[in-house]
Protein backbone atom coordinates (compact mmCIF):
# COMPACT_ATOMS: atom_id res chain seq x y z
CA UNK A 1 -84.11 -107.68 46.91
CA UNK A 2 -80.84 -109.44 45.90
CA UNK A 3 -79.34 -106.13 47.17
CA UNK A 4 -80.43 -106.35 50.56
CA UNK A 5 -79.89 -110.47 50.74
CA UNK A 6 -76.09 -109.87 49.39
CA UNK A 7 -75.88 -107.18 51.95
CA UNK A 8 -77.13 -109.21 54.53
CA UNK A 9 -74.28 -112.25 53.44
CA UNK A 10 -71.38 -109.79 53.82
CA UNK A 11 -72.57 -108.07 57.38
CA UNK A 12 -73.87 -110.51 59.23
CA UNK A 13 -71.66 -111.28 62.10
CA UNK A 14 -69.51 -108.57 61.46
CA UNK A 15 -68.50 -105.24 62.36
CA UNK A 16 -68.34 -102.21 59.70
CA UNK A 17 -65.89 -99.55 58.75
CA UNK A 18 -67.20 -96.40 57.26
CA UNK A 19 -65.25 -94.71 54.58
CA UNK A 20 -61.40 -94.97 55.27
CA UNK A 21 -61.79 -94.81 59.39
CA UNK A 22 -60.23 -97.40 61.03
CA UNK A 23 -63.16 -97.09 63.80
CA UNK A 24 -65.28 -101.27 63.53
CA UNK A 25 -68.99 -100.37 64.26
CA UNK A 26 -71.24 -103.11 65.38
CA UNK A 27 -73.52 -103.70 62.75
CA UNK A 28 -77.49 -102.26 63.17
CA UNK A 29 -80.01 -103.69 60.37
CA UNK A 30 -82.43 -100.49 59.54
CA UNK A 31 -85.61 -100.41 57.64
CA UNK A 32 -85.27 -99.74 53.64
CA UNK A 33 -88.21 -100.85 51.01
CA UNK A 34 -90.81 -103.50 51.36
CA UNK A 35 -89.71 -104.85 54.55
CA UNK A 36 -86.53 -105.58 53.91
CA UNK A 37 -83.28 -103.92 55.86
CA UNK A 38 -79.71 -102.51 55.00
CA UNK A 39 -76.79 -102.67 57.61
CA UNK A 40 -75.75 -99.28 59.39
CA UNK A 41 -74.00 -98.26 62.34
CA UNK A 42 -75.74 -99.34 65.51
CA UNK A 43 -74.24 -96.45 66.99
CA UNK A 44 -75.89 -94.49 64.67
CA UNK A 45 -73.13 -92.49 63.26
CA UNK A 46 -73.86 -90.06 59.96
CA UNK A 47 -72.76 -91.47 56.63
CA UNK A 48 -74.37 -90.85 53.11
CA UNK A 49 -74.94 -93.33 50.65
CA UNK A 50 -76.33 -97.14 50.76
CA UNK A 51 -73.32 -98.97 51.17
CA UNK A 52 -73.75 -100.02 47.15
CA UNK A 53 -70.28 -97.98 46.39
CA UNK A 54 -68.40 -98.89 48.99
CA UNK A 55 -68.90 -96.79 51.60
CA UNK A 56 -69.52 -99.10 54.74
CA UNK A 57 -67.74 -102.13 54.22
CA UNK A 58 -67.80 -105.37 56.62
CA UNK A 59 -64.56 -106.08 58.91
């Protein structure tokens, strides 16, 4: 839970880079356990991981 409610302080109102690309994603907020949700490209692109090791981070 803090997970998800730290994730939620850093993305909220942002955009997100994934990996090194320089491309800003708006920000989607998809389902993950017991109701609560992770931030992901609304666009949908393909990226592994849940953004725990740094691979989305909020711009």
């Amino acid at each position: 839970m803090q997970f998800a409610a730290a994730q939620h302080r850093l993305f909220t109102g942002m955009r997100l880079h994934i990996g090194r690309s320089d491309i800003a994603h708006q920000v989607a907020w998809v389902p993950w356990i017991n109701s609560l949700t992770l931030p992901a490209p609304a666009c949908h692109q393909g990226w592994s991981g849940l953004g725990a090791g740094g691979e989305i981070t909020p711009t």
